[in-house]
N, C-alpha and C. Protein backbone atom coordinates (compact mmCIF):
# COMPACT_ATOMS: atom_id res chain seq x y z
N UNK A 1 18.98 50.60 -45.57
CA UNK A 1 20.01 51.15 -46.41
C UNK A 1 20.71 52.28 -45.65
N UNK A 2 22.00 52.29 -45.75
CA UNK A 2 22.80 53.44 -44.88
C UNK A 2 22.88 54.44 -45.79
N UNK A 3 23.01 55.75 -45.57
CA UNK A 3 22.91 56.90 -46.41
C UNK A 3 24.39 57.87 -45.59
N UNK A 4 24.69 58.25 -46.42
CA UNK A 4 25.51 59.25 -46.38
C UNK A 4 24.73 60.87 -46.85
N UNK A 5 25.14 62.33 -46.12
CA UNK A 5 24.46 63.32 -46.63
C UNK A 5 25.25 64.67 -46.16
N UNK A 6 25.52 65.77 -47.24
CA UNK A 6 26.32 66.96 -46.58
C UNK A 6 25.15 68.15 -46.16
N UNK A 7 25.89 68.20 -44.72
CA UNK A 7 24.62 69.27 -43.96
C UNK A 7 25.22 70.49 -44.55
N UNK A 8 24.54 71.70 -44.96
CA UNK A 8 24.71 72.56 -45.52
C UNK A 8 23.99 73.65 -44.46
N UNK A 9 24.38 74.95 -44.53
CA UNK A 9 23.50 75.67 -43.85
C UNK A 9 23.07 76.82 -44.73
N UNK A 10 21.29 77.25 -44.61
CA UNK A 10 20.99 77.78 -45.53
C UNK A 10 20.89 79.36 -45.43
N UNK A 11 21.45 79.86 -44.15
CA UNK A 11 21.62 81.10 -43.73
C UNK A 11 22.76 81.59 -44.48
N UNK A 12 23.73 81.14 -43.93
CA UNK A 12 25.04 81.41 -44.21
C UNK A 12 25.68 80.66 -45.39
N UNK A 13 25.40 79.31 -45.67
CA UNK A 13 26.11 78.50 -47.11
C UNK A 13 27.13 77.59 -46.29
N UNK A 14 27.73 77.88 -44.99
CA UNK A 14 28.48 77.04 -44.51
C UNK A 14 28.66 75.50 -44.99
N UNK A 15 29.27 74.90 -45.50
CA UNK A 15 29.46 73.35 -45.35
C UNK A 15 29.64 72.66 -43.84
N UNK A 16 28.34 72.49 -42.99
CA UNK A 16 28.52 71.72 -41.58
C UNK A 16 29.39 70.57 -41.17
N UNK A 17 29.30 69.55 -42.51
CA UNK A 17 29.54 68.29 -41.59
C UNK A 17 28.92 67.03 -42.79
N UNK A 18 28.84 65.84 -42.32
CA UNK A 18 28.26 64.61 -42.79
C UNK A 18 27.67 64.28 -41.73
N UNK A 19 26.38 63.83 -42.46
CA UNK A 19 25.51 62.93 -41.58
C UNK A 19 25.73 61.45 -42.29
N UNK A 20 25.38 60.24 -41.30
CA UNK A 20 25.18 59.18 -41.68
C UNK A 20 24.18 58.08 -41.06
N UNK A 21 23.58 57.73 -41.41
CA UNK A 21 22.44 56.66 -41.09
C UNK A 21 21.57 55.94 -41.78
N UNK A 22 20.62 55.56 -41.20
CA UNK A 22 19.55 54.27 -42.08
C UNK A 22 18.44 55.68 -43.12
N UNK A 23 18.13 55.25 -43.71
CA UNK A 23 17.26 56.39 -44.18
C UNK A 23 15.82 56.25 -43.98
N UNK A 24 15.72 55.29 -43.69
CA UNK A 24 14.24 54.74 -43.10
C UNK A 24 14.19 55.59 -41.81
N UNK A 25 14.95 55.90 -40.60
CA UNK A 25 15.24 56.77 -39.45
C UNK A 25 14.99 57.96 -39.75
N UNK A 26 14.60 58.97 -39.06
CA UNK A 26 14.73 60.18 -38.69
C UNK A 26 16.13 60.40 -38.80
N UNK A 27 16.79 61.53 -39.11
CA UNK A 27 18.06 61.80 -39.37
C UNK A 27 18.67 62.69 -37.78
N UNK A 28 17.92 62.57 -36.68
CA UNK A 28 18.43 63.12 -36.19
C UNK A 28 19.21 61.81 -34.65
N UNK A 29 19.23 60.58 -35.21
CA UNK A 29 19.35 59.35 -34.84
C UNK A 29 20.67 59.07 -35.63
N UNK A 30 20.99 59.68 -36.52
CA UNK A 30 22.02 59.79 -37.32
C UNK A 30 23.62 60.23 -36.58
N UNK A 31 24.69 59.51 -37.21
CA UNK A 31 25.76 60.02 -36.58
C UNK A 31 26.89 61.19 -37.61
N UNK A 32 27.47 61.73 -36.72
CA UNK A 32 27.78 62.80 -37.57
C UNK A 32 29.43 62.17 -38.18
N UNK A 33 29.47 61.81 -39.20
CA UNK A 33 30.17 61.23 -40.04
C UNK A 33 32.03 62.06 -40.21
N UNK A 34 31.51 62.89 -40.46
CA UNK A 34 33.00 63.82 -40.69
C UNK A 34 32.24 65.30 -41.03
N UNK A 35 32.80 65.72 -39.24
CA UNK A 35 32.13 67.34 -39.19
C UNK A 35 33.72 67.87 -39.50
N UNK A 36 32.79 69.45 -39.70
CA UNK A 36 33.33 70.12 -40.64
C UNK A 36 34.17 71.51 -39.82
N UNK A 37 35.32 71.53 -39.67
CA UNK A 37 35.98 72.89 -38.72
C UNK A 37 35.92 72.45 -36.95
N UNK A 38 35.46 71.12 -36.42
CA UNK A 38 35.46 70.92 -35.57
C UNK A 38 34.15 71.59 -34.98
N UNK A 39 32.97 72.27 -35.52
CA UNK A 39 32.04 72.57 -34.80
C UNK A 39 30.97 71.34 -35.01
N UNK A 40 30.17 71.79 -34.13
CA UNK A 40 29.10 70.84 -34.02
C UNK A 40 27.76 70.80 -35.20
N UNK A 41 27.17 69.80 -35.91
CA UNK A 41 25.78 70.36 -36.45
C UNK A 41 24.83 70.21 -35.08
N UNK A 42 23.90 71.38 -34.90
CA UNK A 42 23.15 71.33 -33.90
C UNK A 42 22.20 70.72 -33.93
N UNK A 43 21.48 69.86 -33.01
CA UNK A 43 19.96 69.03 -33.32
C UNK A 43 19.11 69.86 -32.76
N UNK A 44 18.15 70.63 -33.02
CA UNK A 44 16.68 70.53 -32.36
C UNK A 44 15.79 70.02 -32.49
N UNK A 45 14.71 69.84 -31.73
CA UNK A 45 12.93 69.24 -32.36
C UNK A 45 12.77 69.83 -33.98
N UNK A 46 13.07 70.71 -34.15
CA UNK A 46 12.58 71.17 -35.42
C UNK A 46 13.32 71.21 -36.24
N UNK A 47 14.32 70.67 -35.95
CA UNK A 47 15.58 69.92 -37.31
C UNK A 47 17.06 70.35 -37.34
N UNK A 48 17.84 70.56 -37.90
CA UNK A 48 19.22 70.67 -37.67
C UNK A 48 19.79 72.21 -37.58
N UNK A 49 20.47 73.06 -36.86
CA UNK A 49 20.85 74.15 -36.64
C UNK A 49 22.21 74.27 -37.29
N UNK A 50 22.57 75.62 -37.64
CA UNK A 50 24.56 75.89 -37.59
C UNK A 50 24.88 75.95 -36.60
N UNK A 51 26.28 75.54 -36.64
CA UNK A 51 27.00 75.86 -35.23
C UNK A 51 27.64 77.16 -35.05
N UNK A 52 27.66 77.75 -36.36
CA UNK A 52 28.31 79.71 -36.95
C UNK A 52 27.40 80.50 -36.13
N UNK A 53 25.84 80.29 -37.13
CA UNK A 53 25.59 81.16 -37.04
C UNK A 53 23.64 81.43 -36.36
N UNK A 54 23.91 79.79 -36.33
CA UNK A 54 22.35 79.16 -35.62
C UNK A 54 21.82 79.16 -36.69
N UNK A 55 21.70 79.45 -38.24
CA UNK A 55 20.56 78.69 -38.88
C UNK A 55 20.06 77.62 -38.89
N UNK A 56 19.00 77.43 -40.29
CA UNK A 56 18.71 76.14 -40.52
C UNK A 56 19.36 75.45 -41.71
N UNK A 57 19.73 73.92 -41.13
CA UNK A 57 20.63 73.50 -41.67
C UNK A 57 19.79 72.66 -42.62
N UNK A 58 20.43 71.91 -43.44
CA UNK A 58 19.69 70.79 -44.46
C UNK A 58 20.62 69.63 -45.08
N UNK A 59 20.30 68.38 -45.47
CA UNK A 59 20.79 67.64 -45.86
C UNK A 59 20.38 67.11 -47.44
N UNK A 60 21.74 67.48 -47.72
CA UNK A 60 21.92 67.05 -49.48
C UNK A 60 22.55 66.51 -49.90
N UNK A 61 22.70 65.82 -51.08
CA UNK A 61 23.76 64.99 -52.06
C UNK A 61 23.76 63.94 -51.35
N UNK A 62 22.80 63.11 -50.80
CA UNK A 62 22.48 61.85 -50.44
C UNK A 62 23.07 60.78 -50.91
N UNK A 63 23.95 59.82 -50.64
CA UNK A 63 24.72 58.69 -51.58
C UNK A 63 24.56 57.77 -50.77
N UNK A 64 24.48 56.60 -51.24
CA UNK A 64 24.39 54.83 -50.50
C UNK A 64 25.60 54.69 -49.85
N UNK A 65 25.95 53.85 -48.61
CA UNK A 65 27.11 53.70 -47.95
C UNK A 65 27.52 52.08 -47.53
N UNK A 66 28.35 51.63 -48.22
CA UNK A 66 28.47 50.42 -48.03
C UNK A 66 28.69 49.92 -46.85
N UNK A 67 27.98 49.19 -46.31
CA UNK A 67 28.22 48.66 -44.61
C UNK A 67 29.74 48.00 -44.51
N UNK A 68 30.02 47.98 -43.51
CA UNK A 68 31.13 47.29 -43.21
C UNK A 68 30.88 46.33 -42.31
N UNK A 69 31.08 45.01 -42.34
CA UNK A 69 30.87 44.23 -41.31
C UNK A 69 31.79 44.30 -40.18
């Protein structure tokens, strides 16, 4: 199932970006759907960063994404 999700950052409140991918995956295998101000969401080993202000980022409001063939 493809998932859609808005990265949020929990330092600052920033709105990052969209993630998108399988949800069965690790999200960091995920592509970044429609980022937000032209910055980057950051990946580390230990999960998603801001691009502001270096927090930690998170993914919410999860919705199904219809494939396109």
């Amino acid at each position: 199932m493809l998932v859609r999700g808005e990265v949020v950052c929990l330092n600052c409140g920033r709105f990052l970006g969209q993630l998108e991918g399988e949800r069965e995956r690790p999200y960091w295998h995920a592509r970044v759907a429609h980022p937000a101000g032209g910055r980057k969401i950051i990946r580390t080993a230990s999960g998603l960063r801001c691009g502001y202000c270096g927090g930690r980022a998170f993914i919410e409001n999860l919705e199904r994404v219809p494939r396109v063939a």
